[in-house]
PDB file of N, CA and C in Angstrom:
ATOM      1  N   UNK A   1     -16.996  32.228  34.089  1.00  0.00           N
ATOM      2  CA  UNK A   1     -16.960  31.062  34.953  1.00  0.00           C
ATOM      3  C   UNK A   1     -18.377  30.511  35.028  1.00  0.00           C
ATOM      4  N   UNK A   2     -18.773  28.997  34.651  1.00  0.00           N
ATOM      5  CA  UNK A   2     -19.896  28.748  34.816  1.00  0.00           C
ATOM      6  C   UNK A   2     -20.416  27.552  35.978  1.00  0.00           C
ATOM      7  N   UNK A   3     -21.341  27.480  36.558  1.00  0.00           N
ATOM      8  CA  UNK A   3     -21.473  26.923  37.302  1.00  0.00           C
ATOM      9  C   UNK A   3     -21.481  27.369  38.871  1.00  0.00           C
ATOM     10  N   UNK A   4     -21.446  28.486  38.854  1.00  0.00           N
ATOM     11  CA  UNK A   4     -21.217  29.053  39.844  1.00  0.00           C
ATOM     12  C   UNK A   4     -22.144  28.980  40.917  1.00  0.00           C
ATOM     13  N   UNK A   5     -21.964  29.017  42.655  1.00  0.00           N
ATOM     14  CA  UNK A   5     -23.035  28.873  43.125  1.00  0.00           C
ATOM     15  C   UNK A   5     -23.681  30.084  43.653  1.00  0.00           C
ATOM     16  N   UNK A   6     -24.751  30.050  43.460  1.00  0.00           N
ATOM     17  CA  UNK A   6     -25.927  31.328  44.007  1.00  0.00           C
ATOM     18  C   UNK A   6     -26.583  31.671  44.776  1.00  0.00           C
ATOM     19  N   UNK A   7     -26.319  32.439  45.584  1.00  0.00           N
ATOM     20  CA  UNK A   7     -27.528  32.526  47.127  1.00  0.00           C
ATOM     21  C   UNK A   7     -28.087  33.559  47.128  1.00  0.00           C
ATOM     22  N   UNK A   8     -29.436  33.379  47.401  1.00  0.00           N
ATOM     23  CA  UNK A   8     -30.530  34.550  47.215  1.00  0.00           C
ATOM     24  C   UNK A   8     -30.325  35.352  48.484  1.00  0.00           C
ATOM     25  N   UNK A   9     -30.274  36.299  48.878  1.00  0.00           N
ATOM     26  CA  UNK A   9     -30.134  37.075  50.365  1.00  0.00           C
ATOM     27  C   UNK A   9     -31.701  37.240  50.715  1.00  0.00           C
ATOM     28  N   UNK A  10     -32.040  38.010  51.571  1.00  0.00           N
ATOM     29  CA  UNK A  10     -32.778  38.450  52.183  1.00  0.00           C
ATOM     30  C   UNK A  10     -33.830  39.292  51.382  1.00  0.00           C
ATOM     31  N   UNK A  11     -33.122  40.321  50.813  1.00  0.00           N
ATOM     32  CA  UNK A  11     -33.637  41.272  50.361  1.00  0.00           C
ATOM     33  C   UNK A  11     -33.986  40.790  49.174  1.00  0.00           C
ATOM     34  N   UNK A  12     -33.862  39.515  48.264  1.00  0.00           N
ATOM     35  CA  UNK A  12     -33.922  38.957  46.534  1.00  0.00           C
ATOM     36  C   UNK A  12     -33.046  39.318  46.155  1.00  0.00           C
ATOM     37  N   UNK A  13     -31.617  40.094  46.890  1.00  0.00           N
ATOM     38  CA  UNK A  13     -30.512  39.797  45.301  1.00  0.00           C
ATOM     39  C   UNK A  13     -29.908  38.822  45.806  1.00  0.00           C
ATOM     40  N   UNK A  14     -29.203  38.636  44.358  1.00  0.00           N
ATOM     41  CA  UNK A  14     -28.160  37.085  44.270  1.00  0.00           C
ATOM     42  C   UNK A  14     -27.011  37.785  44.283  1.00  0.00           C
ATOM     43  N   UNK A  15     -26.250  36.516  45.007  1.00  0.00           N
ATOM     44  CA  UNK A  15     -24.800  36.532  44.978  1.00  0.00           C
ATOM     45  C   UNK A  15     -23.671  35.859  44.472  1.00  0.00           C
ATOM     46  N   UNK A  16     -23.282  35.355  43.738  1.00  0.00           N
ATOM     47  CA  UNK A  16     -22.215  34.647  43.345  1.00  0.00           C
ATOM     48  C   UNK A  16     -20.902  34.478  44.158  1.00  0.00           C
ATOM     49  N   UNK A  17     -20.886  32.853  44.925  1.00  0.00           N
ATOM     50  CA  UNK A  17     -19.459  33.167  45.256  1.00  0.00           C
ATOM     51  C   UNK A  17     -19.145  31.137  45.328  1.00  0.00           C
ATOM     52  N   UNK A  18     -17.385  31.113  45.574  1.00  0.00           N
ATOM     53  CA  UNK A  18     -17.189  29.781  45.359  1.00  0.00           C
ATOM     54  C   UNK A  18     -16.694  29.223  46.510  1.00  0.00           C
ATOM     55  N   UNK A  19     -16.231  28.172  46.272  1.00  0.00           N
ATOM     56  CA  UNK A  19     -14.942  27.828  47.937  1.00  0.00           C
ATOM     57  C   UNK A  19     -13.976  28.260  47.827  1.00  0.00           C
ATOM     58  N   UNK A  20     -13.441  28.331  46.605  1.00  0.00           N
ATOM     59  CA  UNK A  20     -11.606  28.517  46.272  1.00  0.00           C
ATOM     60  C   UNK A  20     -11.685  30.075  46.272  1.00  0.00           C
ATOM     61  N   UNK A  21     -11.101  30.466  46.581  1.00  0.00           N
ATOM     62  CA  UNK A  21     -10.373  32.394  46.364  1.00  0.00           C
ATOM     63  C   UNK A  21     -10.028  32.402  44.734  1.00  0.00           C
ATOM     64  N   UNK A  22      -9.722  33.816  44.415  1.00  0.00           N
ATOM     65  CA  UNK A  22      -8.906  33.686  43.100  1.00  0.00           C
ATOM     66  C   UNK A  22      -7.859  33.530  42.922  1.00  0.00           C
ATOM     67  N   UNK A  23      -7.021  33.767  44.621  1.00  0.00           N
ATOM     68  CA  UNK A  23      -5.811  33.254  44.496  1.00  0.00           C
ATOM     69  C   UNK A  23      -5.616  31.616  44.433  1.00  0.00           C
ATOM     70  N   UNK A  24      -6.541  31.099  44.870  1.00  0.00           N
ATOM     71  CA  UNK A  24      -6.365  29.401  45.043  1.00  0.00           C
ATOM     72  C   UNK A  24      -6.653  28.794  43.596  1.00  0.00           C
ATOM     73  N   UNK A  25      -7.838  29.894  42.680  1.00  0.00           N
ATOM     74  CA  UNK A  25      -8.203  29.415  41.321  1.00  0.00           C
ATOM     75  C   UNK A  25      -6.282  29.509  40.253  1.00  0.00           C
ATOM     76  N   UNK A  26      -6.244  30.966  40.919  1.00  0.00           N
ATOM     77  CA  UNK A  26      -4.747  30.892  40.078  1.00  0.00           C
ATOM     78  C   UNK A  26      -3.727  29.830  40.502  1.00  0.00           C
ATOM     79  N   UNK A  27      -3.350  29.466  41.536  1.00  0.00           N
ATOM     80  CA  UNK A  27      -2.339  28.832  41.888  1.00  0.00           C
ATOM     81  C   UNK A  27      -2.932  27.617  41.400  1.00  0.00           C
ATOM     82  N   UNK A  28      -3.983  27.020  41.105  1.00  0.00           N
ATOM     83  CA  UNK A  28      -4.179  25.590  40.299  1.00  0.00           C
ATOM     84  C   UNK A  28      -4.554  25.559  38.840  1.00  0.00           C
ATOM     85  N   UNK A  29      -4.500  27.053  38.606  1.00  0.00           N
ATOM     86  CA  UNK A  29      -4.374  27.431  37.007  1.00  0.00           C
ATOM     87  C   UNK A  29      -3.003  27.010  36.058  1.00  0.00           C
ATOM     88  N   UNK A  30      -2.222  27.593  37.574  1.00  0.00           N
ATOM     89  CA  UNK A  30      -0.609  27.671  37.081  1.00  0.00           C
ATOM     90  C   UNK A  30       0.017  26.019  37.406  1.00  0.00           C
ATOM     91  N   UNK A  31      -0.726  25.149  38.104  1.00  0.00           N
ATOM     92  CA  UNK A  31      -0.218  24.135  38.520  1.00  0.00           C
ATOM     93  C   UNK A  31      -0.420  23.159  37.036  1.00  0.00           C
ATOM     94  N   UNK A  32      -1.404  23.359  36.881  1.00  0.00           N
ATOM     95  CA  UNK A  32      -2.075  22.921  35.770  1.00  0.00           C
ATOM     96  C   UNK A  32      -0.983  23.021  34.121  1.00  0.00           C
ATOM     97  N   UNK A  33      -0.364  24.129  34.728  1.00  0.00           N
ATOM     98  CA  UNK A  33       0.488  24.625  32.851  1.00  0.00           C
ATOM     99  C   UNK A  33       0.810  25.599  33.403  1.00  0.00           C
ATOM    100  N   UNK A  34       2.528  25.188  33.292  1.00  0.00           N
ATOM    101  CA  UNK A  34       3.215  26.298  34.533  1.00  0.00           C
ATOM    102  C   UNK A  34       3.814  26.814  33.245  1.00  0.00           C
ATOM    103  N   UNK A  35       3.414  26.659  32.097  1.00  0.00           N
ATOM    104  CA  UNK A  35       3.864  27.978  31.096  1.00  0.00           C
ATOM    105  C   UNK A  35       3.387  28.654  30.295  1.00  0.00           C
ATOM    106  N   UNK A  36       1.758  28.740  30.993  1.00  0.00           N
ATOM    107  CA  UNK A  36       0.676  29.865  30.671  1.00  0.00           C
ATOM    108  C   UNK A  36       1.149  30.806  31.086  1.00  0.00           C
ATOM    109  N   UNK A  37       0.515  31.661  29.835  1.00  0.00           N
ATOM    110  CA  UNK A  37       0.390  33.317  29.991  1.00  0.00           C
ATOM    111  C   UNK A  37      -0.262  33.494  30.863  1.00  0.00           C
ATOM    112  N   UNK A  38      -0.159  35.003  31.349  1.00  0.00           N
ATOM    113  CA  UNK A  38      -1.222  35.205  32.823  1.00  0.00           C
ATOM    114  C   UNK A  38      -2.387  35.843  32.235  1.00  0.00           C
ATOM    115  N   UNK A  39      -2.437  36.187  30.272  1.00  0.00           N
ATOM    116  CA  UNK A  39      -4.189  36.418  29.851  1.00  0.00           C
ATOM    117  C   UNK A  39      -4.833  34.909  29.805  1.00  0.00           C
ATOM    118  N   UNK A  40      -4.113  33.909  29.580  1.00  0.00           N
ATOM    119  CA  UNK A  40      -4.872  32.803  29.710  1.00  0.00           C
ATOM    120  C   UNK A  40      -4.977  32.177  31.410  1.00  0.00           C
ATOM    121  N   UNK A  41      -4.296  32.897  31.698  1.00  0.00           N
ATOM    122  CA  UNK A  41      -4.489  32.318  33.443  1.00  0.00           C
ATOM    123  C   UNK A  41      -6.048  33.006  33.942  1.00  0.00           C
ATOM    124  N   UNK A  42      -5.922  34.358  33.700  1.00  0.00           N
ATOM    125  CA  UNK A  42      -7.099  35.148  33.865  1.00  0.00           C
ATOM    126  C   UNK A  42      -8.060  34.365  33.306  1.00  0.00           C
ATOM    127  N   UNK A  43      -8.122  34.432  32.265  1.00  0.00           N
ATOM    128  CA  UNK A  43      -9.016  33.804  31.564  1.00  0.00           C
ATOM    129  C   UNK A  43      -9.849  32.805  31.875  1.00  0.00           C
ATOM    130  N   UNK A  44      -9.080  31.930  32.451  1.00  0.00           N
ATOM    131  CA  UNK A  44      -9.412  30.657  33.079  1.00  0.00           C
ATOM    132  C   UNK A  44     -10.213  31.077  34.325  1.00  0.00           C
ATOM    133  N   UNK A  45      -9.570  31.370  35.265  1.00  0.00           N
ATOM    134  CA  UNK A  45     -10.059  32.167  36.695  1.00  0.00           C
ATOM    135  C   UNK A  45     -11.092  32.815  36.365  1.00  0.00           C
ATOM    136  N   UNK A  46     -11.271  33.496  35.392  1.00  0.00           N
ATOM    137  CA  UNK A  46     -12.466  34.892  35.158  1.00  0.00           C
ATOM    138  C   UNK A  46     -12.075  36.439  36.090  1.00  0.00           C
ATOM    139  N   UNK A  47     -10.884  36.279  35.853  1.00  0.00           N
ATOM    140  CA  UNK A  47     -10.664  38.167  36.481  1.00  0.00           C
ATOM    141  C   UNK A  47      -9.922  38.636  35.250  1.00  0.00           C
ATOM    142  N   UNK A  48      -9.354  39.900  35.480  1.00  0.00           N
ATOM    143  CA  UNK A  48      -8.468  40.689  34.351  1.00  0.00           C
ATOM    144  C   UNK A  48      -7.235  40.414  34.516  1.00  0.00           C
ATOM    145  N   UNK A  49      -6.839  40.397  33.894  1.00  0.00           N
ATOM    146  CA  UNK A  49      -5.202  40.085  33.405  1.00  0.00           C
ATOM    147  C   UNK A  49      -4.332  40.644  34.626  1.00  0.00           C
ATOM    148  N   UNK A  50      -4.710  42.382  34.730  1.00  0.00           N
ATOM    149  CA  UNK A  50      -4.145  42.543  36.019  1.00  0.00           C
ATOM    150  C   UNK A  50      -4.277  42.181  37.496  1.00  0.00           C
ATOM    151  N   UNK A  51      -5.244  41.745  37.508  1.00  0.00           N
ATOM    152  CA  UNK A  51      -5.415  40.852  39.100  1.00  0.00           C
ATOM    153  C   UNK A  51      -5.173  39.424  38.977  1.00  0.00           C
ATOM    154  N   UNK A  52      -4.613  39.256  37.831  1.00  0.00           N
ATOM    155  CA  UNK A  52      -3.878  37.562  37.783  1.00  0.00           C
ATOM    156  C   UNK A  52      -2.765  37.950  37.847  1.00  0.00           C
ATOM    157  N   UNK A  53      -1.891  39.285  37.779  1.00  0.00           N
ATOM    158  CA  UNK A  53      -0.498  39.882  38.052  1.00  0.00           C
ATOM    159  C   UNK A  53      -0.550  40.166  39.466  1.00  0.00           C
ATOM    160  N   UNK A  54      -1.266  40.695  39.951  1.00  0.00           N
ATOM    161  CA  UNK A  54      -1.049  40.852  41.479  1.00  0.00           C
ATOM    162  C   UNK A  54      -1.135  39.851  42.015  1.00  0.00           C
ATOM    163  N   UNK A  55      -2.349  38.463  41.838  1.00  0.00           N
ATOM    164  CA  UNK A  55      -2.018  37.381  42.750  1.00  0.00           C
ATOM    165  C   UNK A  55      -0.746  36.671  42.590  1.00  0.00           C
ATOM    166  N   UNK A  56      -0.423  36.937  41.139  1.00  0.00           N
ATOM    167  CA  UNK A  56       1.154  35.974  40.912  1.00  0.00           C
ATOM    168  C   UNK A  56       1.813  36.447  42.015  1.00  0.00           C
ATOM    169  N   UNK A  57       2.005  37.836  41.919  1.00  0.00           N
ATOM    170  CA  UNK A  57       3.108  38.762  42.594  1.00  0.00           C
ATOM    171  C   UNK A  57       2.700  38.113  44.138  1.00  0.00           C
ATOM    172  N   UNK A  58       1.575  38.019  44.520  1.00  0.00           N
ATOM    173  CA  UNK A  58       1.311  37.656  45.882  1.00  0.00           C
ATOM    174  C   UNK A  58       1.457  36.162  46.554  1.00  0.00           C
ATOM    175  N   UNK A  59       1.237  35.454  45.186  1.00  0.00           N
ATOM    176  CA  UNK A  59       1.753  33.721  45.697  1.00  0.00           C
ATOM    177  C   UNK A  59       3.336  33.872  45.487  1.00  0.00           C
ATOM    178  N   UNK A  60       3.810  34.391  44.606  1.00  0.00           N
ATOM    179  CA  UNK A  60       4.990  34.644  44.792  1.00  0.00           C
ATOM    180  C   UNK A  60       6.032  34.660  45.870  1.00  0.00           C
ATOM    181  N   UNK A  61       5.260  35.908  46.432  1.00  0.00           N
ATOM    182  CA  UNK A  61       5.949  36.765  47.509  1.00  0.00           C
ATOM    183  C   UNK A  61       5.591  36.120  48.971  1.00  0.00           C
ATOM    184  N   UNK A  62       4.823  35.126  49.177  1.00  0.00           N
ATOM    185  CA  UNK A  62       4.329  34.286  49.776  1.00  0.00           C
ATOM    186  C   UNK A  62       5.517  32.871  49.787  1.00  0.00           C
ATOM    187  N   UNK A  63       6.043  32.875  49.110  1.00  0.00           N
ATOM    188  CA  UNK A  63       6.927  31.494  48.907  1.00  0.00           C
ATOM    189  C   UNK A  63       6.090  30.353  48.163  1.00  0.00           C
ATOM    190  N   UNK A  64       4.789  31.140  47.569  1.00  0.00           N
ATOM    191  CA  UNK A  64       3.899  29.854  46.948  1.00  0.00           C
ATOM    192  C   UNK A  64       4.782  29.249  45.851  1.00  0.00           C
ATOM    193  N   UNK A  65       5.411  30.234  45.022  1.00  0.00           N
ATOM    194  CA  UNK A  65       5.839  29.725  43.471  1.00  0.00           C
ATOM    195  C   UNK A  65       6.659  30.674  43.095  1.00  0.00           C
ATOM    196  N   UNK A  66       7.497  30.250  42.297  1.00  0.00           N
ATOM    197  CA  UNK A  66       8.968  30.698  41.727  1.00  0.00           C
ATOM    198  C   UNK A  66       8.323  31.248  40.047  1.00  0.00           C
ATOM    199  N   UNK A  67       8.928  32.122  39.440  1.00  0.00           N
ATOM    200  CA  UNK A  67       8.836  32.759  38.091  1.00  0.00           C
ATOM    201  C   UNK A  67      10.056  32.433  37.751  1.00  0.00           C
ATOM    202  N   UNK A  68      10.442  31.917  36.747  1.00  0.00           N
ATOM    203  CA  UNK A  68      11.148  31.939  35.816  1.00  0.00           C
ATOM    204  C   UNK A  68      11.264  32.218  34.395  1.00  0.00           C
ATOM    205  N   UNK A  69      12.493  33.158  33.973  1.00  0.00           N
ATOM    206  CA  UNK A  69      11.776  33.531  32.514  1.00  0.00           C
ATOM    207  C   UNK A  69      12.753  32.695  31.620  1.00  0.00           C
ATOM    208  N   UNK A  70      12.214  31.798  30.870  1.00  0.00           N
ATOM    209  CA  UNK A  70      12.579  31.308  29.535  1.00  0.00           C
ATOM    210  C   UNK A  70      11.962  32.174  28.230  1.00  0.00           C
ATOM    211  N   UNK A  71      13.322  32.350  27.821  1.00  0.00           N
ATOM    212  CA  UNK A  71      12.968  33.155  26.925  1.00  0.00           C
ATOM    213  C   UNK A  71      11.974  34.192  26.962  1.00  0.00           C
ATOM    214  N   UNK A  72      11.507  34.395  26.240  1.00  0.00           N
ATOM    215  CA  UNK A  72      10.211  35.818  26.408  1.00  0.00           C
ATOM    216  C   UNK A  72       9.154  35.060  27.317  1.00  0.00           C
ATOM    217  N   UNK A  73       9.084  34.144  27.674  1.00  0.00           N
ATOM    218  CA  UNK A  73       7.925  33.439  28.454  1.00  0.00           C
ATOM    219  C   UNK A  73       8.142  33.290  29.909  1.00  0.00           C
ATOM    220  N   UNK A  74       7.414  32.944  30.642  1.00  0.00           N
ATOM    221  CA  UNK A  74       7.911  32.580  31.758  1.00  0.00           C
ATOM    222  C   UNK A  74       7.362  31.597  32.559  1.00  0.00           C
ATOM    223  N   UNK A  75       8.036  30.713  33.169  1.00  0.00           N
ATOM    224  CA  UNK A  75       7.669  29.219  33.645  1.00  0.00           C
ATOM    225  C   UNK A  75       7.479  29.632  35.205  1.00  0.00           C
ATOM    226  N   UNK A  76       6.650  28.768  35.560  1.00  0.00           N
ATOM    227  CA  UNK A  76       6.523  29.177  37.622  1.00  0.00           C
ATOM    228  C   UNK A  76       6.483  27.592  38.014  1.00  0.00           C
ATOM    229  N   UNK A  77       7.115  28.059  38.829  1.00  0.00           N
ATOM    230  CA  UNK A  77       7.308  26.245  39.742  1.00  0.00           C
ATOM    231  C   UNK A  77       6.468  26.958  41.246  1.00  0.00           C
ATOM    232  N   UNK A  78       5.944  25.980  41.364  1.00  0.00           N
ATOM    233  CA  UNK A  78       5.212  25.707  42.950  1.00  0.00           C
ATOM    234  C   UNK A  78       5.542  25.298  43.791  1.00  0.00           C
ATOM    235  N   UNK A  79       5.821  25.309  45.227  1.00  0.00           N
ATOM    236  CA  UNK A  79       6.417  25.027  46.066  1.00  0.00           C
ATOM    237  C   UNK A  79       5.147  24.479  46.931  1.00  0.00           C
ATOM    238  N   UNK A  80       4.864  23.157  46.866  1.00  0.00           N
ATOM    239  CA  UNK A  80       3.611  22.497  47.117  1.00  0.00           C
ATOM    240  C   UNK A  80       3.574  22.346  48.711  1.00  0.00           C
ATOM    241  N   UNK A  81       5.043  22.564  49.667  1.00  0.00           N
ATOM    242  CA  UNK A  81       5.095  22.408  51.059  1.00  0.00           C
ATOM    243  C   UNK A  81       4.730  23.730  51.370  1.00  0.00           C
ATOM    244  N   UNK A  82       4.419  24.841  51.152  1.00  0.00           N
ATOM    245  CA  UNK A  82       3.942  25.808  51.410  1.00  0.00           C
ATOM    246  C   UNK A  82       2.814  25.895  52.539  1.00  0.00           C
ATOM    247  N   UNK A  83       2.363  26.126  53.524  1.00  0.00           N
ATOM    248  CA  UNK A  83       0.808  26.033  54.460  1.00  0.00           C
ATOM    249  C   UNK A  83       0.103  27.162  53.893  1.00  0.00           C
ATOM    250  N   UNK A  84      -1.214  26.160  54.029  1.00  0.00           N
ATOM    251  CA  UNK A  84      -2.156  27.660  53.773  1.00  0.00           C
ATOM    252  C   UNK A  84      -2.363  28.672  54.862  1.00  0.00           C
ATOM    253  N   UNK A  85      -2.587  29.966  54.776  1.00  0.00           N
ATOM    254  CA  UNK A  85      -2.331  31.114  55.663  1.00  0.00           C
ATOM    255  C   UNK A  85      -3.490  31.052  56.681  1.00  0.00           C
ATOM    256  N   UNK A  86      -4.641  30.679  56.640  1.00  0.00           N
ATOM    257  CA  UNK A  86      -6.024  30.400  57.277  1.00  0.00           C
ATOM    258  C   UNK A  86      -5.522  29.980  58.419  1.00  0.00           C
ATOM    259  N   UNK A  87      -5.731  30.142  59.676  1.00  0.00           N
ATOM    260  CA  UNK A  87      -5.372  29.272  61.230  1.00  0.00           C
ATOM    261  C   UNK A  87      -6.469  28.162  61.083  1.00  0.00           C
ATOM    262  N   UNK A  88      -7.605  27.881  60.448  1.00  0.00           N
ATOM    263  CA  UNK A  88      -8.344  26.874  60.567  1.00  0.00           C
ATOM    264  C   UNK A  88      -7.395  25.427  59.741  1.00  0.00           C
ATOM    265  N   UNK A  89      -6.881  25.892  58.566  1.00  0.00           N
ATOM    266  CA  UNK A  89      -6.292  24.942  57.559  1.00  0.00           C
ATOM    267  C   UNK A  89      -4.834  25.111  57.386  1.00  0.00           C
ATOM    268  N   UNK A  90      -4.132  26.080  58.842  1.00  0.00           N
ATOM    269  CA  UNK A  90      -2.762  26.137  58.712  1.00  0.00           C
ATOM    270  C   UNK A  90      -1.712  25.044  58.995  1.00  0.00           C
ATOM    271  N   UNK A  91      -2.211  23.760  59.334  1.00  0.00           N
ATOM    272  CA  UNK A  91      -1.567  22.965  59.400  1.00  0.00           C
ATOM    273  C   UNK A  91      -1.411  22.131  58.338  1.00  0.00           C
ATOM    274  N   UNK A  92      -2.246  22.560  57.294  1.00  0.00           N
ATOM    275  CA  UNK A  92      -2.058  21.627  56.259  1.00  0.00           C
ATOM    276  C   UNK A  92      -1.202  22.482  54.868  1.00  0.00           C
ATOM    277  N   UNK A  93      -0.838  21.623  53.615  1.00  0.00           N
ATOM    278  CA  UNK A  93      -0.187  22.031  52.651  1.00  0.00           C
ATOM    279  C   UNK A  93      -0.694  22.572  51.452  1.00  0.00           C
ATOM    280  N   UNK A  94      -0.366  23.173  51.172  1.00  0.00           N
ATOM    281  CA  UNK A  94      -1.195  23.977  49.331  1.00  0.00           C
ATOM    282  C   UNK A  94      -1.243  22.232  48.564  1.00  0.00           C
ATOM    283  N   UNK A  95       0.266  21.491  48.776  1.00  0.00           N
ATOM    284  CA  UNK A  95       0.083  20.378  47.661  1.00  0.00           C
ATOM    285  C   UNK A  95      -0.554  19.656  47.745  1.00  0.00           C
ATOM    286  N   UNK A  96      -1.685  19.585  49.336  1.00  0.00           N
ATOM    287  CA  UNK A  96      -2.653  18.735  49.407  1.00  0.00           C
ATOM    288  C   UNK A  96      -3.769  19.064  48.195  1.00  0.00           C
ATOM    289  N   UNK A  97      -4.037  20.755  48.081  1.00  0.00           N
ATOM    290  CA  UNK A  97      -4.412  20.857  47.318  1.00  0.00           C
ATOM    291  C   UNK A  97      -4.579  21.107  45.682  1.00  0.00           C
ATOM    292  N   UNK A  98      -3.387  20.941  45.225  1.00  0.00           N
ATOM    293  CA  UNK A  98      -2.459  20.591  44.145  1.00  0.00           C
ATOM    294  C   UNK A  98      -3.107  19.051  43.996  1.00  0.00           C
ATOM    295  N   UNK A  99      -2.937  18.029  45.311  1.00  0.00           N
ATOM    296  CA  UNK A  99      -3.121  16.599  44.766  1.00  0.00           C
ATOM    297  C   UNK A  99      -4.558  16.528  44.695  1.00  0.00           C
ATOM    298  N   UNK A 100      -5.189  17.188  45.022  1.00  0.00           N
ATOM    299  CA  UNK A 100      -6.800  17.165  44.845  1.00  0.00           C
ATOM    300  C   UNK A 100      -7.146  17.588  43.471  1.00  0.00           C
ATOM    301  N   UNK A 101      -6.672  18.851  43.098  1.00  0.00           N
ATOM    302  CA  UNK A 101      -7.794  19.138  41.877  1.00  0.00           C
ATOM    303  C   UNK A 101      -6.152  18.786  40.644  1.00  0.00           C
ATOM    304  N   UNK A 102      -5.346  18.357  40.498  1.00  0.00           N
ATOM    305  CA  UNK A 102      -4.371  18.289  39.787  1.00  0.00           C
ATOM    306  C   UNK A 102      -4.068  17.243  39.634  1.00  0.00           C
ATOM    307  N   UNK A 103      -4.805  16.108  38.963  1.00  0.00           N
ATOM    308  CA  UNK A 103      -3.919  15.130  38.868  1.00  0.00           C
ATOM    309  C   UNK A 103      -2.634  14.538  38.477  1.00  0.00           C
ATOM    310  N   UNK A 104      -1.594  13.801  39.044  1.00  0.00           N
ATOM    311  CA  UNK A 104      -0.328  13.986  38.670  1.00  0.00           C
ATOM    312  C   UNK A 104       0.679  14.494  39.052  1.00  0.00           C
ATOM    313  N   UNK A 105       0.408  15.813  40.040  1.00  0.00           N
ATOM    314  CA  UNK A 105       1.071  16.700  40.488  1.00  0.00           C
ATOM    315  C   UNK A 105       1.683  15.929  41.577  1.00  0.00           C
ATOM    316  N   UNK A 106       1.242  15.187  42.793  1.00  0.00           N
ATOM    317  CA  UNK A 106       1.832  14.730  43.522  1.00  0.00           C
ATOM    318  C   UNK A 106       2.984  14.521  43.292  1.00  0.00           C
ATOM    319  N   UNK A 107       3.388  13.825  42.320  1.00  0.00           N
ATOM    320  CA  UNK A 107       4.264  12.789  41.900  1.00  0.00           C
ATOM    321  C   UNK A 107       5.399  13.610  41.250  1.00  0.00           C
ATOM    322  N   UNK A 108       4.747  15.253  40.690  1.00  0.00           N
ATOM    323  CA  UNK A 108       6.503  15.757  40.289  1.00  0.00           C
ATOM    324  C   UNK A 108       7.200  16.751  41.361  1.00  0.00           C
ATOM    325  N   UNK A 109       7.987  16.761  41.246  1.00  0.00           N
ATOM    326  CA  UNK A 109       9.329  17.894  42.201  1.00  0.00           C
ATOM    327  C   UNK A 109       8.595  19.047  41.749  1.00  0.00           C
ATOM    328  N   UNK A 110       9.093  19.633  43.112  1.00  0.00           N
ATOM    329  CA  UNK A 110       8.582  21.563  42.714  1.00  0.00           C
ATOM    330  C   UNK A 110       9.858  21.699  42.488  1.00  0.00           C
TER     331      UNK A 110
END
């Protein structure tokens, strides 16, 4: 992942961190090409393959997004009325943020 932002602490080490979670990087990975593999989902995000399986499993299980398997592959639909879990931003919708970094998305059916 490049571009990342950096804050020096106290002591001189650096830290790397972003706004989005890796669950928020995945769920606009998958919004993006809902019939990526989850090594190219990782990929994208910058974690391992298996912690792009557990967040699936966790937006999932969340009511974020549906799996479907076509054929050996499998397609995920998003459920963009979803709230984010935060009490600061719980009144608002994941597809707000779908219509932010996704262009287009507004406009199709989950």
């Amino acid at each position: 992942m490049t571009g990342m932002a950096k804050t020096t602490g106290s002591a001189g080490s650096t830290r790397n961190w972003t706004f989005l979670t890796n669950h928020g990087h995945v769920l606009l990975a998958i919004a993006r090409n809902p019939t990526a593999r989850l090594r190219d989902v990782a990929e994208e995000v910058g974690v391992t393959e298996r912690a792009a399986q557990a967040i699936v499993a966790d937006l999932e299980s969340g009511g974020y997004l549906r799996r479907t398997r076509v054929g050996r592959r499998n397609e995920y639909t998003i459920d963009p009325s979803g709230h984010f879990r935060h009490p600061a931003e719980a009144d608002r919708q994941v597809g707000d943020l779908l219509a932010l970094f996704t262009p287009g998305h507004a406009d199709q059916d989950a």
